[in-house]
C-alpha atoms as a PDB file:
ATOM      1  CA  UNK A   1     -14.665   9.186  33.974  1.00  0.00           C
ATOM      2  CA  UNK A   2     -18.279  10.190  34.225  1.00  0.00           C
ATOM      3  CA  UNK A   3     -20.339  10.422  31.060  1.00  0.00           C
ATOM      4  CA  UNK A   4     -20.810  13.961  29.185  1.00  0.00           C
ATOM      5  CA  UNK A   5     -23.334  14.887  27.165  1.00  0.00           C
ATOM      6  CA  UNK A   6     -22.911  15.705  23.013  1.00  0.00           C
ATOM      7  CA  UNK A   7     -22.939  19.838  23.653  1.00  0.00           C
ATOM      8  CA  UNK A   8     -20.208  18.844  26.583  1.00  0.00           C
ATOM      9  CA  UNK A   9     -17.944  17.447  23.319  1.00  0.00           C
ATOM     10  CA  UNK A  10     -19.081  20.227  21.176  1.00  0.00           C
ATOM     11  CA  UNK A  11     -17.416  22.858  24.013  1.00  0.00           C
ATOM     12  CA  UNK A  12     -14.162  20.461  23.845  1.00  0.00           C
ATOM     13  CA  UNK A  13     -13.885  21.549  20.155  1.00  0.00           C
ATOM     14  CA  UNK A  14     -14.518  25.365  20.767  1.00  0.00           C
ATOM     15  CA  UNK A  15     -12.059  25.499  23.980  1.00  0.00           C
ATOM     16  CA  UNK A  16      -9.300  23.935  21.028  1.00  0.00           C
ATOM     17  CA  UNK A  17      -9.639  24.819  18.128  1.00  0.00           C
ATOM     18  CA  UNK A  18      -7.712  23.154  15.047  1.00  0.00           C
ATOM     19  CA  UNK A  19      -4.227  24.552  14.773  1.00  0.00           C
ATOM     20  CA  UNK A  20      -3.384  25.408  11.246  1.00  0.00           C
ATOM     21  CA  UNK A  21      -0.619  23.463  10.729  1.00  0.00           C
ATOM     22  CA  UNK A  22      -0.377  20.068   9.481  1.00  0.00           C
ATOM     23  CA  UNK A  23       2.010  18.556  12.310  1.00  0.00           C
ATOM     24  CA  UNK A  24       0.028  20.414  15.234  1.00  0.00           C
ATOM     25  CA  UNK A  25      -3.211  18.632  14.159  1.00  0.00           C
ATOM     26  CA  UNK A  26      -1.668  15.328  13.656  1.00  0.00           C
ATOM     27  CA  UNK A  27      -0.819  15.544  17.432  1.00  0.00           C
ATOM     28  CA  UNK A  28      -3.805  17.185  18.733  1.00  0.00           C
ATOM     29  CA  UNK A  29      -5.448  14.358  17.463  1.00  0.00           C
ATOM     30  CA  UNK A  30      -3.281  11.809  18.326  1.00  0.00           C
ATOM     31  CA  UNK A  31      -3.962  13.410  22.108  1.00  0.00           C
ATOM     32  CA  UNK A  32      -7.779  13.526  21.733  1.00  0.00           C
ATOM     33  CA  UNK A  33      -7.604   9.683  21.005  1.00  0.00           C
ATOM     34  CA  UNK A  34      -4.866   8.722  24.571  1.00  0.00           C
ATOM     35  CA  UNK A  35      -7.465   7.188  26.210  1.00  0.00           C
ATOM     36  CA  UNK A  36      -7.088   4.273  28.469  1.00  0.00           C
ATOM     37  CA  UNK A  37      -7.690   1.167  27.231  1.00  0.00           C
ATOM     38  CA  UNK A  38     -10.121  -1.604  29.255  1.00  0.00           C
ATOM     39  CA  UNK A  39      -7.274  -3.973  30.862  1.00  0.00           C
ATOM     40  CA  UNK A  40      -8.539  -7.021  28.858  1.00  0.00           C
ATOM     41  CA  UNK A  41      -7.981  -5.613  25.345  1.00  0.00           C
ATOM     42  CA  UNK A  42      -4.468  -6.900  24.250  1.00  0.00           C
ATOM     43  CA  UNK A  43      -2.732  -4.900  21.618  1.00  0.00           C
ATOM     44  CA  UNK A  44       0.479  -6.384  19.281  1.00  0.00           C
ATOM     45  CA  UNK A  45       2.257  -3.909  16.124  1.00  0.00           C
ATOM     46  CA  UNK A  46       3.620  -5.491  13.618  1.00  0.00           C
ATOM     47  CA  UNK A  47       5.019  -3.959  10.206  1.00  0.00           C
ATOM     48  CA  UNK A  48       4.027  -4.660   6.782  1.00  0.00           C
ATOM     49  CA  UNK A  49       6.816  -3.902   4.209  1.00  0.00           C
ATOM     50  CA  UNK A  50       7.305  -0.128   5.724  1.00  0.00           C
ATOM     51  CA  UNK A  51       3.459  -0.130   6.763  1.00  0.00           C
ATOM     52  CA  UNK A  52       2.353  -0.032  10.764  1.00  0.00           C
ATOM     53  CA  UNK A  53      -0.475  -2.087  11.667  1.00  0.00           C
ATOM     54  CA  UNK A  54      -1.724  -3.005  15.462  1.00  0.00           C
ATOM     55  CA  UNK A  55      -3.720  -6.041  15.906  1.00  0.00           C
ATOM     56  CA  UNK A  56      -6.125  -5.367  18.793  1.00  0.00           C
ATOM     57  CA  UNK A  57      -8.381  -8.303  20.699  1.00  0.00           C
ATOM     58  CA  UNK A  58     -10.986  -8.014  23.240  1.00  0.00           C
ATOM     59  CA  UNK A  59     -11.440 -10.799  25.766  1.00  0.00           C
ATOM     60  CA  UNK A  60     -13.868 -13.514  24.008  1.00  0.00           C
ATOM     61  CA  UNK A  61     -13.502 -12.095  20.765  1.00  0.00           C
ATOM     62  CA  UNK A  62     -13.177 -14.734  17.243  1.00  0.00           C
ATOM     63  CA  UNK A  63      -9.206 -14.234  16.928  1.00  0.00           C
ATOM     64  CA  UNK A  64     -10.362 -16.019  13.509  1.00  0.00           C
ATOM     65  CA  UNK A  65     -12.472 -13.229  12.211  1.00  0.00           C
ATOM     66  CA  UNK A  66     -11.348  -9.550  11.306  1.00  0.00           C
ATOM     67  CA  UNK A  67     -12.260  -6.163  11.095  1.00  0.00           C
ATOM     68  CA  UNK A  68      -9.842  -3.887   8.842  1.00  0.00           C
ATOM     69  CA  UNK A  69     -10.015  -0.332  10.186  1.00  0.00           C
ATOM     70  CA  UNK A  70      -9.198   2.887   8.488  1.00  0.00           C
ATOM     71  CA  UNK A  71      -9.132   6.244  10.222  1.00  0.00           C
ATOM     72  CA  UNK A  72     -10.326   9.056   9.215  1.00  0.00           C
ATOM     73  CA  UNK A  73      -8.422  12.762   9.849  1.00  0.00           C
ATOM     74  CA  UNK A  74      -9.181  13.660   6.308  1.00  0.00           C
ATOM     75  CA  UNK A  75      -6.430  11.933   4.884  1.00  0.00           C
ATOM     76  CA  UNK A  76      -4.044  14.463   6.459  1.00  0.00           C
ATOM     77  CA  UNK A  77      -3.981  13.523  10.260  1.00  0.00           C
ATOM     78  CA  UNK A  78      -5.384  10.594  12.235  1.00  0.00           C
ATOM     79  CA  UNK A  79      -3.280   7.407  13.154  1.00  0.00           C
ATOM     80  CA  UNK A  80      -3.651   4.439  14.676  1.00  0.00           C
ATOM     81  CA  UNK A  81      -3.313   6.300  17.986  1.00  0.00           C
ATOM     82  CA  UNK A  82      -5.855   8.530  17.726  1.00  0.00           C
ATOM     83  CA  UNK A  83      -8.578   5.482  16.803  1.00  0.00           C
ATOM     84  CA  UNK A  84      -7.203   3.077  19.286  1.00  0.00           C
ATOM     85  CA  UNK A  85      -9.606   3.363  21.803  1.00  0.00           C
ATOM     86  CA  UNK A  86     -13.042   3.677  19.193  1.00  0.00           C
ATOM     87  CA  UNK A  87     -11.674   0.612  17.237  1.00  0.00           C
ATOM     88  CA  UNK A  88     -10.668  -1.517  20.158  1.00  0.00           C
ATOM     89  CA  UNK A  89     -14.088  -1.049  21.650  1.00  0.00           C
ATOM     90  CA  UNK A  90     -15.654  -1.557  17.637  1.00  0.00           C
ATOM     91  CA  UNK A  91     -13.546  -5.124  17.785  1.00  0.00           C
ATOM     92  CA  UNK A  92     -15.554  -5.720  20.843  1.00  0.00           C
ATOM     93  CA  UNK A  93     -18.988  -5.194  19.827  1.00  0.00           C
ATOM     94  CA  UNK A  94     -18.637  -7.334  16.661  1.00  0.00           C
ATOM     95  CA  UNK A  95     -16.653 -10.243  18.506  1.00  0.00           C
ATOM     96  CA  UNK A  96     -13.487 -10.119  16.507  1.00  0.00           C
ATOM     97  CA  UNK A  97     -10.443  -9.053  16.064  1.00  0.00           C
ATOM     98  CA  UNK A  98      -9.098  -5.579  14.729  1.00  0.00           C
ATOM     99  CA  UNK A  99      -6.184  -4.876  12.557  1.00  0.00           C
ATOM    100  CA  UNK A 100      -6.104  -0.863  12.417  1.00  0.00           C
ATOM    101  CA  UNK A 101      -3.840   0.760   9.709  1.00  0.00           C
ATOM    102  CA  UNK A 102      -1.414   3.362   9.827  1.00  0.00           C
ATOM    103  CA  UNK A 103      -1.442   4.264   6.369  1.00  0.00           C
ATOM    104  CA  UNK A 104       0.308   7.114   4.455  1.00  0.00           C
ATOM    105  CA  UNK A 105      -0.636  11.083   5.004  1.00  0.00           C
ATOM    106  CA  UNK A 106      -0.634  13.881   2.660  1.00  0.00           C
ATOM    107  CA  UNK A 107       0.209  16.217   1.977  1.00  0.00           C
ATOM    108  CA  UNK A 108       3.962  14.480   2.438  1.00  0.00           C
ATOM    109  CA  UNK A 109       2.408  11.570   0.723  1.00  0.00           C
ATOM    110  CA  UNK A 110      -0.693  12.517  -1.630  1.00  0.00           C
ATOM    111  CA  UNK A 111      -3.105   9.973  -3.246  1.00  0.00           C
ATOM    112  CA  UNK A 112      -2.881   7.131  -4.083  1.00  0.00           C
ATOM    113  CA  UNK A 113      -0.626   6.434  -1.393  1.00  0.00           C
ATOM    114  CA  UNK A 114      -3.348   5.709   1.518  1.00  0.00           C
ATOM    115  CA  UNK A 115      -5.382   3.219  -1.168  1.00  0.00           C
ATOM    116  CA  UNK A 116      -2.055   1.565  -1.396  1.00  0.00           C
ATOM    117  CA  UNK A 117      -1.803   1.075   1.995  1.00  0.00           C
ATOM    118  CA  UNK A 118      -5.306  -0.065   2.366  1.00  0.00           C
ATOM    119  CA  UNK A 119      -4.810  -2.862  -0.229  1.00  0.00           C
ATOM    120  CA  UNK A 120      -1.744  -4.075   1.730  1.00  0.00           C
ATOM    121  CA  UNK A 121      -3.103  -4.260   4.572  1.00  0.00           C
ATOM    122  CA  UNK A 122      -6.122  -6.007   3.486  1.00  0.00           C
ATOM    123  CA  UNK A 123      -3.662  -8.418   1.198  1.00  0.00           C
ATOM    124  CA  UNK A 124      -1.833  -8.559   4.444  1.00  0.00           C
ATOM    125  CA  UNK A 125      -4.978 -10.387   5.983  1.00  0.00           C
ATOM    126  CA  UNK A 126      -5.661 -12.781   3.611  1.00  0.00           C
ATOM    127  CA  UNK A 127      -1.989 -13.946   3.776  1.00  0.00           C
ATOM    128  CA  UNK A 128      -2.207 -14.449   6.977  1.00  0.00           C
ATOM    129  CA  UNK A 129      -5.099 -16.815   6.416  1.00  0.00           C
ATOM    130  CA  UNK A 130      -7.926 -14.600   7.219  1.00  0.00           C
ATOM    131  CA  UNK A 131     -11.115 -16.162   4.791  1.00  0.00           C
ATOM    132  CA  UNK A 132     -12.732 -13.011   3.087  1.00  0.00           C
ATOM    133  CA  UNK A 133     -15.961 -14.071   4.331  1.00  0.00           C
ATOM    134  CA  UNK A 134     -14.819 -13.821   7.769  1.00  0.00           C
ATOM    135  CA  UNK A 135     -13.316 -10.125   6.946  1.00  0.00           C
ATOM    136  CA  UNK A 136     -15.323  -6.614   7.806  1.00  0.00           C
ATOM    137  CA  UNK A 137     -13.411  -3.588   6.499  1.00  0.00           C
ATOM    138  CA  UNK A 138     -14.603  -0.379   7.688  1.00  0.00           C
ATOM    139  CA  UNK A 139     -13.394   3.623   8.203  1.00  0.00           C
ATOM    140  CA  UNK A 140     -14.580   6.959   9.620  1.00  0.00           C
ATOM    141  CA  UNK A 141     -14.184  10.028   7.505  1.00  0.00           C
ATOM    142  CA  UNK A 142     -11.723  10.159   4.888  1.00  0.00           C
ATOM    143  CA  UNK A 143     -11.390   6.333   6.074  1.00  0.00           C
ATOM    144  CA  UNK A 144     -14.949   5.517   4.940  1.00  0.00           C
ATOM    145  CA  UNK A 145     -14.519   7.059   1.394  1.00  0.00           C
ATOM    146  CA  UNK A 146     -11.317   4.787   1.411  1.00  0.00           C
ATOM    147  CA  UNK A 147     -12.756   2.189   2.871  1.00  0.00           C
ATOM    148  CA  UNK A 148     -15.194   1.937  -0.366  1.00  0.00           C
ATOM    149  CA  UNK A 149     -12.674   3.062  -2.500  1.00  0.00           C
ATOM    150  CA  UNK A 150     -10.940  -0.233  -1.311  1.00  0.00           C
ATOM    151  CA  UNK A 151     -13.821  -2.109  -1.944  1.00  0.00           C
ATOM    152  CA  UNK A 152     -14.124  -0.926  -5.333  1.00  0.00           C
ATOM    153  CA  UNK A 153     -10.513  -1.461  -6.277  1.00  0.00           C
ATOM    154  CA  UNK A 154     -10.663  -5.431  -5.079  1.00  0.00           C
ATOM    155  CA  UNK A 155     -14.396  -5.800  -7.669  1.00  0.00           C
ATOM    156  CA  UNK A 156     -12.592  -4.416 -10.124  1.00  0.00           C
ATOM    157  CA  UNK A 157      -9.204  -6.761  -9.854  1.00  0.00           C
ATOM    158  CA  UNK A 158     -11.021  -9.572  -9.589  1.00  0.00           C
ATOM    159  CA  UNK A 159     -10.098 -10.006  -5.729  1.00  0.00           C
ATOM    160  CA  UNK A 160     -11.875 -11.774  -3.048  1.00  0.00           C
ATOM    161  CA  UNK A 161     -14.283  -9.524  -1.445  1.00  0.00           C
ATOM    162  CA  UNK A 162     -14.720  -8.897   2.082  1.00  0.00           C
ATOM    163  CA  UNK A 163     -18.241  -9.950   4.036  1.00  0.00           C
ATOM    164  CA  UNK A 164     -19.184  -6.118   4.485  1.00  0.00           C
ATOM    165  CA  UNK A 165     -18.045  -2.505   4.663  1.00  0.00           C
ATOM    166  CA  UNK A 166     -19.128   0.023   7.821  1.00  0.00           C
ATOM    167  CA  UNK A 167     -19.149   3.663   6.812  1.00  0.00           C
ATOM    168  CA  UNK A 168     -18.632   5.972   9.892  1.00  0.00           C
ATOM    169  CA  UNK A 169     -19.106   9.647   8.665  1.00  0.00           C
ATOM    170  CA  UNK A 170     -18.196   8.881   5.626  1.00  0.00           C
ATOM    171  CA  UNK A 171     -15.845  11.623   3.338  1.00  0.00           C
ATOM    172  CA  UNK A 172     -17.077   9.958  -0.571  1.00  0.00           C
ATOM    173  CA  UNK A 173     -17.207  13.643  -2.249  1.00  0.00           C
ATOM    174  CA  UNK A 174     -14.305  15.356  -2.656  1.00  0.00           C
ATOM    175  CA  UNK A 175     -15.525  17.971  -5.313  1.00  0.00           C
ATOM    176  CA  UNK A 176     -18.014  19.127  -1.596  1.00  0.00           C
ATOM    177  CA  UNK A 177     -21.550  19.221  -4.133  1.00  0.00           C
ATOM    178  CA  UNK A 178     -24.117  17.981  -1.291  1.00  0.00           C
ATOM    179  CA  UNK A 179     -26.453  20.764   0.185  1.00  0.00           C
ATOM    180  CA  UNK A 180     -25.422  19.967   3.504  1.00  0.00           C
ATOM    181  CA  UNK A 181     -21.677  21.295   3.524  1.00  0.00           C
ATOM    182  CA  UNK A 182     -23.552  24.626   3.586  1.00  0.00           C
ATOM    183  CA  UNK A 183     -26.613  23.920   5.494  1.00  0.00           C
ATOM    184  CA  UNK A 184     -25.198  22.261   8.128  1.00  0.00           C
ATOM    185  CA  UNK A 185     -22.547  24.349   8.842  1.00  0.00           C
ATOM    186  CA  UNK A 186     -23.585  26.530  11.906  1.00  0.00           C
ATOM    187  CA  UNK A 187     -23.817  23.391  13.968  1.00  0.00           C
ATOM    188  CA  UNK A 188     -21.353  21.242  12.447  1.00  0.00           C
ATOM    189  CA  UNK A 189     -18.644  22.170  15.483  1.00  0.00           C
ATOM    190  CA  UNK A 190     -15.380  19.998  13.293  1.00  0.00           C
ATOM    191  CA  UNK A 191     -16.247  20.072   9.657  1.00  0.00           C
ATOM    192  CA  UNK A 192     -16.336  23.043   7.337  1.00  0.00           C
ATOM    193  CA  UNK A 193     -15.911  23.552   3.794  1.00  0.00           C
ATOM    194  CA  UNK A 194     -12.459  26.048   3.867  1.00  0.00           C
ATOM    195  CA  UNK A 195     -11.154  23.123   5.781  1.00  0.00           C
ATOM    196  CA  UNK A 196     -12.386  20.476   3.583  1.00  0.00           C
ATOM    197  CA  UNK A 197     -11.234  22.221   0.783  1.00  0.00           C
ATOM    198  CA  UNK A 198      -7.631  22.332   2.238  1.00  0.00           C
ATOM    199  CA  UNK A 199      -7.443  18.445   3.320  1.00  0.00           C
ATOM    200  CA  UNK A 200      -8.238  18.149  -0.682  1.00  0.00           C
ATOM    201  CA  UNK A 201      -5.551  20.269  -2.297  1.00  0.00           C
ATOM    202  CA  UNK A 202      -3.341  18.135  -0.087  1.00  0.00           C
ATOM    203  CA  UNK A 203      -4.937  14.757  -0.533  1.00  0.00           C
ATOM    204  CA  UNK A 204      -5.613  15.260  -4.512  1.00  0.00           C
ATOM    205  CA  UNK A 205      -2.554  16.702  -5.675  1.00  0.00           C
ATOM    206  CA  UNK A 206      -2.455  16.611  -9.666  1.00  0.00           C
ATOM    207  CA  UNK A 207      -5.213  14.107  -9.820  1.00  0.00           C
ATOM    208  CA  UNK A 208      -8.802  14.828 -10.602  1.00  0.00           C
ATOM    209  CA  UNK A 209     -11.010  15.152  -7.140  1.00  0.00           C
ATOM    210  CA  UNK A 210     -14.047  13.803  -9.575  1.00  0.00           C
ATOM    211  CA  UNK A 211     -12.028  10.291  -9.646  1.00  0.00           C
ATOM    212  CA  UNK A 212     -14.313   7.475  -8.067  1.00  0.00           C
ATOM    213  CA  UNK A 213     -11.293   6.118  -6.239  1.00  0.00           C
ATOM    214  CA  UNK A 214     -10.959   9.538  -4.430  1.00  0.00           C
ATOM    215  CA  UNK A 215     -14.649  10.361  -4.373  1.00  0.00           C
ATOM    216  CA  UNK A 216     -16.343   7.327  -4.391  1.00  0.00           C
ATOM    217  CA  UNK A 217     -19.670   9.343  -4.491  1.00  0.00           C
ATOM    218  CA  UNK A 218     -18.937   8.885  -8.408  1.00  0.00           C
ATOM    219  CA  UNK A 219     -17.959   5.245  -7.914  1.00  0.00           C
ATOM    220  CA  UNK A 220     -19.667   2.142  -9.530  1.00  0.00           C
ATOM    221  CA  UNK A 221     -20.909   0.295  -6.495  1.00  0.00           C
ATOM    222  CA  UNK A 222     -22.337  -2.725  -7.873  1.00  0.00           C
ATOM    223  CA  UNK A 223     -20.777  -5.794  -6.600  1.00  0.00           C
ATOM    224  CA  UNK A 224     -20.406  -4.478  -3.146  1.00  0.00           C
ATOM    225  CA  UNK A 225     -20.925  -6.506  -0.285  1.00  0.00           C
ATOM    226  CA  UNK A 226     -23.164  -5.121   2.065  1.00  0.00           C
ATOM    227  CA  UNK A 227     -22.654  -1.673   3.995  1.00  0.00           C
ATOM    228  CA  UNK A 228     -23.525   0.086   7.086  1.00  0.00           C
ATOM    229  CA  UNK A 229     -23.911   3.629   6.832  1.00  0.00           C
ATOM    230  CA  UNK A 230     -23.593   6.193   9.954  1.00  0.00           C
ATOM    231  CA  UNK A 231     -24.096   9.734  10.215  1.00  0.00           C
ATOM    232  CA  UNK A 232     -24.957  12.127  12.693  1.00  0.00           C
ATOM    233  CA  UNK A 233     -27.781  14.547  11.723  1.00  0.00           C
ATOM    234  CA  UNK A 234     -25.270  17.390  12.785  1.00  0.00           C
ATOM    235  CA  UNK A 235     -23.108  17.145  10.117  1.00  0.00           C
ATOM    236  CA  UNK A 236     -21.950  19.203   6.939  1.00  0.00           C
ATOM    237  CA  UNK A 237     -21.401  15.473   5.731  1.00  0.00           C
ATOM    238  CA  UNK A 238     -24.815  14.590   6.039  1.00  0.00           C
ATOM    239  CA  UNK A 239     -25.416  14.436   2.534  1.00  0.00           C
ATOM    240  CA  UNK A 240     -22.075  12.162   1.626  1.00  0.00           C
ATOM    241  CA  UNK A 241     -23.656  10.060   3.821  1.00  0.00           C
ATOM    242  CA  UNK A 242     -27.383   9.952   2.643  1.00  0.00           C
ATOM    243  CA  UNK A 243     -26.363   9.803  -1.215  1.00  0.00           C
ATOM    244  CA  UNK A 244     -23.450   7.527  -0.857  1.00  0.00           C
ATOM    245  CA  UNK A 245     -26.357   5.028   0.902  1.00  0.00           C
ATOM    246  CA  UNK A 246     -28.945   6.098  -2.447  1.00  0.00           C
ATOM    247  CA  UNK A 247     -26.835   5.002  -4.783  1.00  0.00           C
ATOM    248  CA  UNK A 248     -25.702   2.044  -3.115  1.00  0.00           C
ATOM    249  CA  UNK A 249     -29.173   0.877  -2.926  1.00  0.00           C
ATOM    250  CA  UNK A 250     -29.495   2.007  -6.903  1.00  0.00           C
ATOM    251  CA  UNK A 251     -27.007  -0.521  -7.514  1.00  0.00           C
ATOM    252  CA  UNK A 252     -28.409  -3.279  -5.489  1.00  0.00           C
ATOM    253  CA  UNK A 253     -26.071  -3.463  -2.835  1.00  0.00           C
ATOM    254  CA  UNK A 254     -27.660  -4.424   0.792  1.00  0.00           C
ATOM    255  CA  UNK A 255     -27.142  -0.855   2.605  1.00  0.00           C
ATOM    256  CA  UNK A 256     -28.460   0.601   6.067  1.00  0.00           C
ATOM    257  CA  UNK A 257     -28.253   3.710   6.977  1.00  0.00           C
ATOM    258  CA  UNK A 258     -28.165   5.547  10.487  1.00  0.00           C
ATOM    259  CA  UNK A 259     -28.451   8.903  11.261  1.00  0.00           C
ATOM    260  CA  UNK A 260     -28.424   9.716  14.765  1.00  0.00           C
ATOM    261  CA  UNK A 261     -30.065  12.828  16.172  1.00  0.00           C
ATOM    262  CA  UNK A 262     -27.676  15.705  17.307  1.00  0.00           C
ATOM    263  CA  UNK A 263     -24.330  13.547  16.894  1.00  0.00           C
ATOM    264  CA  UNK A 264     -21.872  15.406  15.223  1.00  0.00           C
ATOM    265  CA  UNK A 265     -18.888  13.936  12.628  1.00  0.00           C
ATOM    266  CA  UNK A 266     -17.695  10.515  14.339  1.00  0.00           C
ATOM    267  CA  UNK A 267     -18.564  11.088  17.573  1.00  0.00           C
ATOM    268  CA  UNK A 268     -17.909   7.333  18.064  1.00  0.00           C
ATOM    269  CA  UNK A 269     -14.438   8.025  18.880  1.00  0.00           C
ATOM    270  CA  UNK A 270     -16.073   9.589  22.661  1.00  0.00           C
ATOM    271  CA  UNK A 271     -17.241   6.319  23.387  1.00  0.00           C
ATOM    272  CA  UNK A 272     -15.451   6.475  26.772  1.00  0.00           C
ATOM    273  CA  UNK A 273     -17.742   8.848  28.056  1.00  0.00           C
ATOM    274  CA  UNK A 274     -20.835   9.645  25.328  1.00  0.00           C
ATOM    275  CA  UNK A 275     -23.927   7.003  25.877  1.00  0.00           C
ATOM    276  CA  UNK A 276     -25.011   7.783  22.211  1.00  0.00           C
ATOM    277  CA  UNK A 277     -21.092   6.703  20.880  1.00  0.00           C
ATOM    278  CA  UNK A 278     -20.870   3.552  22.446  1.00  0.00           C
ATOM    279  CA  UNK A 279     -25.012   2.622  21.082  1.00  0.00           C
ATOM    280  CA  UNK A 280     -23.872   3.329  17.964  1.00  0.00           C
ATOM    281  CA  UNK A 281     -20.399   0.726  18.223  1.00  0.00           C
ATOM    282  CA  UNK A 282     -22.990  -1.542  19.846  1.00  0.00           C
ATOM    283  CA  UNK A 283     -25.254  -1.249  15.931  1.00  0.00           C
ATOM    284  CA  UNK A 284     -21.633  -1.901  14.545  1.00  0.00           C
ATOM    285  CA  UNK A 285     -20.789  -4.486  16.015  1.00  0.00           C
ATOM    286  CA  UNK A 286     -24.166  -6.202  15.498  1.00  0.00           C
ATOM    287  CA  UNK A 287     -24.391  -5.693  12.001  1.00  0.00           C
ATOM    288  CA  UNK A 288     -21.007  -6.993  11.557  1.00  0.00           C
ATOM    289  CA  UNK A 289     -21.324 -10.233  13.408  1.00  0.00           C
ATOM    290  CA  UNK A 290     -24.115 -10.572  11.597  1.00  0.00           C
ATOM    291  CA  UNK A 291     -22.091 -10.905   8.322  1.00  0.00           C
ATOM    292  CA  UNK A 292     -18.547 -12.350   9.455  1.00  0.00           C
END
């Protein structure tokens, strides 16, 4: 398939819009992400207690090293389907293998079932004699807020921390304060705040959305191993992204941040066919062998 351009993706959105039910986005998702994998990726599901996982590994990659992947889909939709081709072709550009998570949805199952899931999984790693230090976790979206929530969880039991977190897009303020929700709305073609709003009366249920395990924007951070941050300048997330990196730094955790001009909310998963997407799994992937 011949490359497209970012306002070619941006017309994808407005010729399908989201439906405005739960199931229909789950599988207009699910169909955005069917594309064809490269023939030398090789793919293997297992199950973890009642908990999907799907192992992916590119051709050369460290089968001994790991990168932990949470989707985003605003903890409401997104699966490992829809992320299969983005993290297969993340897995590549670091040189390891991926283990991508299937974890629970609300609003069937509200928080904190997904940061349960997370913790298996990652759990499930180590078990299977994955070394921390040779661990990356990372997420897009909702999956970047619980990607640090995760991170924050294992500090604060004592766990073994992973080598680094990357933070695609990242959802870490649920109560929607930063200036961009608003500003960058008009050319934010996915993200708005009605629909954020929604995804968090499902996600939150009867907890508090000011809770740093749901918005880790409020989280204690120190401790953390080092992050990569990524953002395109075209999003109403913008500032989850910016601040979440501030106050990382505050706190005297390593952190870079990217924003890339004119990419809108994790446009990493057009990597197939957007030049700008597959630059930005190429920064991945070096930052992360750079720590694993």
């Amino acid at each position: 398939m011949p490359d497209m351009g970012i306002e070619d993706i941006r017309e994808l959105f407005r010729l399908r819009p989201r439906p405005p039910d739960f199931p229909e986005r789950r599988k207009r998702l699910d169909a955005m992400g069917a594309i064809p994998l490269a023939p030398d990726i090789k793919l293997e599901t297992e199950t973890v207690g009642s908990l999907r996982v799907e192992w992916s590994l590119a051709e050369g990659a460290d089968p001994s090293k790991a990168l932990l992947y949470l989707h985003g889909g605003g903890y409401c939709s997104g699966s490992i389907a829809s992320h299969r081709y983005m993290v297969a072709e993340a897995g590549r550009a670091a040189g390891v293998r991926t283990l991508a998570v299937n974890y629970r949805v609300a609003p069937e199952h509200p928080f904190p079932a997904a940061l349960e899931d997370a913790r298996a999984a990652y759990d499930f790693l180590i078990r299977r004699g994955f070394t921390p230090d040779r661990i990356a976790v990372g997420g897009d979206s909702a999956g970047g807020g619980l990607t640090l929530a995760l991170l924050t969880l294992l500090r604060d039991a004592g766990s073994p921390m992973p080598a680094c977190g990357w933070l695609v897009s990242p959802w870490v303020d649920l109560q929607m304060t930063g200036g961009t929700i608003a500003s960058k709305a008009d050319v934010d073609p996915m993200i708005q705040k009605d629909y954020l709003d929604e995804l968090t009366a499902a996600y939150v249920g009867g907890a508090d959305a000011a809770n740093p395990l749901i918005s880790p924007l409020h989280a204690d951070l120190r401790g953390l191993p080092p992050l990569l941050v990524q953002v395109g300048s075209d999003e109403t997330l913008l500032d989850d992204a910016v601040r979440i990196a501030g106050r990382a730094g505050a706190a005297e955790v390593a952190v870079t941040l990217e924003i890339w001009p004119r990419m809108i909310h994790v446009w990493h998963l057009w990597a197939s066919v957007l030049a700008d997407a597959r630059l930005a799994l190429a920064s991945a992937g070096a930052f992360v062998r750079a720590k694993v």
